[in-house]
N, C-alpha and C. Protein backbone atom coordinates (compact mmCIF):
# COMPACT_ATOMS: atom_id res chain seq x y z
N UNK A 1 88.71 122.30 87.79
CA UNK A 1 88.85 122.26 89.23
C UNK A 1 87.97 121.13 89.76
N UNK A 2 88.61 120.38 90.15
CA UNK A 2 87.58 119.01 91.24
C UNK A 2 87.05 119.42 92.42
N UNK A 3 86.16 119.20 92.75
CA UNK A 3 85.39 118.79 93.96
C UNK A 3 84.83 117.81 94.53
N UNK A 4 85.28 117.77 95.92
CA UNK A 4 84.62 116.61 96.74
C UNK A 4 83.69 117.25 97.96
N UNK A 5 82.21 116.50 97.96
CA UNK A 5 81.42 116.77 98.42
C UNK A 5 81.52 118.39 98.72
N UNK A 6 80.93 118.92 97.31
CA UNK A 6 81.16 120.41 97.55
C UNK A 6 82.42 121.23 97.51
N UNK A 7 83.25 120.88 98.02
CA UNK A 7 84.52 121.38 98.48
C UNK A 7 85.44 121.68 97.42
N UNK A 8 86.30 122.59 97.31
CA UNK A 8 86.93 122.13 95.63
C UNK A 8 88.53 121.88 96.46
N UNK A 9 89.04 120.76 95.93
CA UNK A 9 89.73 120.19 97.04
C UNK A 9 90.94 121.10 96.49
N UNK A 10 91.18 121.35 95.76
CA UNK A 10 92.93 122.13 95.90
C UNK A 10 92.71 123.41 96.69
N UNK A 11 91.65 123.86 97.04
CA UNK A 11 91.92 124.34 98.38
C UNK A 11 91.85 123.67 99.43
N UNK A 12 90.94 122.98 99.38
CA UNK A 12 90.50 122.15 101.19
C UNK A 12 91.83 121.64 101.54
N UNK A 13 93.06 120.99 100.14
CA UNK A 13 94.06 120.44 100.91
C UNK A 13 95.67 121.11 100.58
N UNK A 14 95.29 122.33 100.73
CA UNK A 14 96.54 123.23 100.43
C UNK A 14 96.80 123.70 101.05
N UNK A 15 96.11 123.37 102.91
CA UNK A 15 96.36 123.97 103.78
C UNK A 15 96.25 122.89 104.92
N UNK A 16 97.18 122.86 105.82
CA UNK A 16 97.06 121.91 106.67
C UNK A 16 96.42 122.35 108.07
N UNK A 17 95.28 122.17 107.63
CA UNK A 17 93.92 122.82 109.05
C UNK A 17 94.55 121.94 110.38
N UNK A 18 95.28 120.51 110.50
CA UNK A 18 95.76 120.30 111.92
C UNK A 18 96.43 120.95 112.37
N UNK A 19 96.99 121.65 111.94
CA UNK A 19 98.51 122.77 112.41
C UNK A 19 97.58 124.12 113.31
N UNK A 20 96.32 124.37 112.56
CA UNK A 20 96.01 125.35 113.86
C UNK A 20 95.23 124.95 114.99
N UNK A 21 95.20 123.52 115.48
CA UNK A 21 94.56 123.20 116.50
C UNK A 21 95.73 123.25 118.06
N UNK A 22 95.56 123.96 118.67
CA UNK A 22 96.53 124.31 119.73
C UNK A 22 95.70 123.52 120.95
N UNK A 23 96.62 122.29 121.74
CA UNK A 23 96.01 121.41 122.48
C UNK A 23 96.76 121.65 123.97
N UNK A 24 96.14 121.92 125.39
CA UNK A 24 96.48 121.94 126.39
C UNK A 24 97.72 120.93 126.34
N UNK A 25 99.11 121.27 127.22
CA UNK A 25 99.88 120.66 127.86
C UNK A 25 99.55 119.39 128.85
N UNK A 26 100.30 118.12 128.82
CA UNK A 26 99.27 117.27 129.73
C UNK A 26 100.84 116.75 130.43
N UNK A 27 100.42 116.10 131.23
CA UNK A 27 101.75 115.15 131.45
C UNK A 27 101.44 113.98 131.51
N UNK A 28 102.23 112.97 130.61
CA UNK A 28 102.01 111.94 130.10
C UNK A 28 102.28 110.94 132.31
N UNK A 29 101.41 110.31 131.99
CA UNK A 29 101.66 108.88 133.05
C UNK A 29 102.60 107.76 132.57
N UNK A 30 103.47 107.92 133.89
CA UNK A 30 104.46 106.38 133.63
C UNK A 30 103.84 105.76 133.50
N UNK A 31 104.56 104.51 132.52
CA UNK A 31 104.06 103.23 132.78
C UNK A 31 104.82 102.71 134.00
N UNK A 32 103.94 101.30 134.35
CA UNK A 32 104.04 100.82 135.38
C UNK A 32 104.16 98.90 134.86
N UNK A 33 105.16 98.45 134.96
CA UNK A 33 105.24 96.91 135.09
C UNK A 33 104.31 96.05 135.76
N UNK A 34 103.68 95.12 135.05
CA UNK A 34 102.69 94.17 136.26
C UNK A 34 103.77 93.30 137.15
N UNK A 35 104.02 93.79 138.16
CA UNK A 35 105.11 92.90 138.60
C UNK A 35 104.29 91.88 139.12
N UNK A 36 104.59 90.66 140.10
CA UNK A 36 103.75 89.56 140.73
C UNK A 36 102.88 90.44 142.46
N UNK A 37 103.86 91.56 142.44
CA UNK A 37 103.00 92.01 143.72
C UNK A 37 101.82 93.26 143.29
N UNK A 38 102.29 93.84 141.96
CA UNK A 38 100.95 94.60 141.64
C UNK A 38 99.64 93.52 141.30
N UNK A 39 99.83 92.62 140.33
CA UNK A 39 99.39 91.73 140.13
C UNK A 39 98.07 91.23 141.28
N UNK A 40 98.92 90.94 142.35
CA UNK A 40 98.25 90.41 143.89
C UNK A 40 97.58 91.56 144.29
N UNK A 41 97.64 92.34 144.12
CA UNK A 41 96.86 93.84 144.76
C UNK A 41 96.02 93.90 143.94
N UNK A 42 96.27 94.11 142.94
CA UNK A 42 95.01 94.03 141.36
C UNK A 42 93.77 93.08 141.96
N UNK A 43 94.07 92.00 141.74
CA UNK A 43 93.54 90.81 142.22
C UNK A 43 92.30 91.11 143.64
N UNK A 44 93.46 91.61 144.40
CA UNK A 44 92.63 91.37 145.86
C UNK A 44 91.77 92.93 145.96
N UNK A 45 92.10 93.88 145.60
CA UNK A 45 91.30 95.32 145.63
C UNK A 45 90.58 95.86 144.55
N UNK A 46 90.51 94.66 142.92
CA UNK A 46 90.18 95.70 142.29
C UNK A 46 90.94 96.65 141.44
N UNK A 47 91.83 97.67 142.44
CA UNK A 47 92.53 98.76 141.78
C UNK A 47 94.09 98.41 141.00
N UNK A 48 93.72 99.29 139.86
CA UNK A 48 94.85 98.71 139.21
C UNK A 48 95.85 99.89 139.56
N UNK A 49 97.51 99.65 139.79
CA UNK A 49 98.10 100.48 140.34
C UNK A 49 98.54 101.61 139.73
N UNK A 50 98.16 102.04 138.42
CA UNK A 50 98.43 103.07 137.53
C UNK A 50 97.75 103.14 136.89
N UNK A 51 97.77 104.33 135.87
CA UNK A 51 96.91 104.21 134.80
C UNK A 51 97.17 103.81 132.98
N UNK A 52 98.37 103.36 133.40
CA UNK A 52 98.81 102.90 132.20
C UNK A 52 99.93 101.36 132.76
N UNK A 53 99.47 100.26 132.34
CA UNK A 53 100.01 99.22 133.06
C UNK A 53 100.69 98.67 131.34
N UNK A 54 101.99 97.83 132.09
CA UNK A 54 102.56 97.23 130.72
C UNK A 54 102.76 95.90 130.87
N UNK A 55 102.61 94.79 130.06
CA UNK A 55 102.77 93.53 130.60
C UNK A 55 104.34 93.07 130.27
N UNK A 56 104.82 91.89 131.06
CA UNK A 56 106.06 91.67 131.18
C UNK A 56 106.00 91.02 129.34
N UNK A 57 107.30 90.48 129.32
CA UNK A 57 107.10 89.33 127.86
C UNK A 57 106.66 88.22 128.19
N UNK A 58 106.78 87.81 129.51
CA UNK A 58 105.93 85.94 129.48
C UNK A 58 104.07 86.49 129.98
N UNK A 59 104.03 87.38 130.63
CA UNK A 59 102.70 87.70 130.52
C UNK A 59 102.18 88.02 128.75
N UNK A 60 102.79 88.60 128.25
CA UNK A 60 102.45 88.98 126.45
C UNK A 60 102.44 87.30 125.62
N UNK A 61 102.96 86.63 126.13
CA UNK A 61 102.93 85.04 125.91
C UNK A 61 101.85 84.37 126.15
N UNK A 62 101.41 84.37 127.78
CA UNK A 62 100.49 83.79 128.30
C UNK A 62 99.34 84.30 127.28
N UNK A 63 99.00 85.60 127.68
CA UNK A 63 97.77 86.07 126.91
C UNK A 63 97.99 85.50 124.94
N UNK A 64 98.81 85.71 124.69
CA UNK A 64 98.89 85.00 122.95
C UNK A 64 98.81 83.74 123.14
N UNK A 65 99.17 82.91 123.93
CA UNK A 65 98.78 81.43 124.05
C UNK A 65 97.21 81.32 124.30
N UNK A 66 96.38 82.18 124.70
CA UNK A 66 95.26 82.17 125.68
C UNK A 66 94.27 82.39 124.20
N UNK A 67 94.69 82.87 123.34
CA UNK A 67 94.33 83.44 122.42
C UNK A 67 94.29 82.86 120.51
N UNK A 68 95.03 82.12 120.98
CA UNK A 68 95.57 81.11 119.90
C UNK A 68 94.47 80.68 118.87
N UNK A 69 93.44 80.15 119.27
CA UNK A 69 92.36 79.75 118.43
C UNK A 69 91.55 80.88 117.86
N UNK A 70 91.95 82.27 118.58
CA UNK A 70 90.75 83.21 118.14
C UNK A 70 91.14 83.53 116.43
N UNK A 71 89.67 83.58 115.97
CA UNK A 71 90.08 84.04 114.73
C UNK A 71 90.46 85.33 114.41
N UNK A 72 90.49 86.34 115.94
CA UNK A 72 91.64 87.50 115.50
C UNK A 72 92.83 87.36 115.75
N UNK A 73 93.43 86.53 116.05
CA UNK A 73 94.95 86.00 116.57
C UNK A 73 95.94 87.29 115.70
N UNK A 74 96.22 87.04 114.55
CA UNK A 74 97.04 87.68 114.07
C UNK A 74 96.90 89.18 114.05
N UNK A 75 95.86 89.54 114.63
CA UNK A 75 95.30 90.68 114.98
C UNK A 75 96.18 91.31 116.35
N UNK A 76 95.85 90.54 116.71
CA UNK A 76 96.80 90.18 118.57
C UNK A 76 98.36 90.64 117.96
């Protein structure tokens, strides 16, 4: 029988311990498009208009162009 750190693992993994974690109901938040007028509000208040914002594809461009030299690029 093996063990890891103590444990003798054909039990520790013969049971799938995530299955009894029971997690409150939530409701997921839309996303929200940066359009050019959230954008301008962003800008001028600060507040961003949701809490989950998505960028267009030429905004996902801009920022990878912006980014180009970093040595995490392909990370990006």
């Amino acid at each position: 029988m093996a063990t890891m750190g103590g444990i003798k693992t054909e039990e520790a993994f013969a049971k799938n311990w995530a299955q009894l974690v029971e997690l409150p109901a939530v409701t997921r938040p839309k996303p929200l498009v940066w359009t050019p007028e959230r954008v301008a509000h962003w800008k001028k208040t600060g507040e961003k208009p949701g809490p989950v914002m998505v960028w267009t594809p030429e905004q996902t461009g801009q920022f990878l162009d912006s980014v180009k030299g970093d040595r995490l690029y392909s990370l990006w």
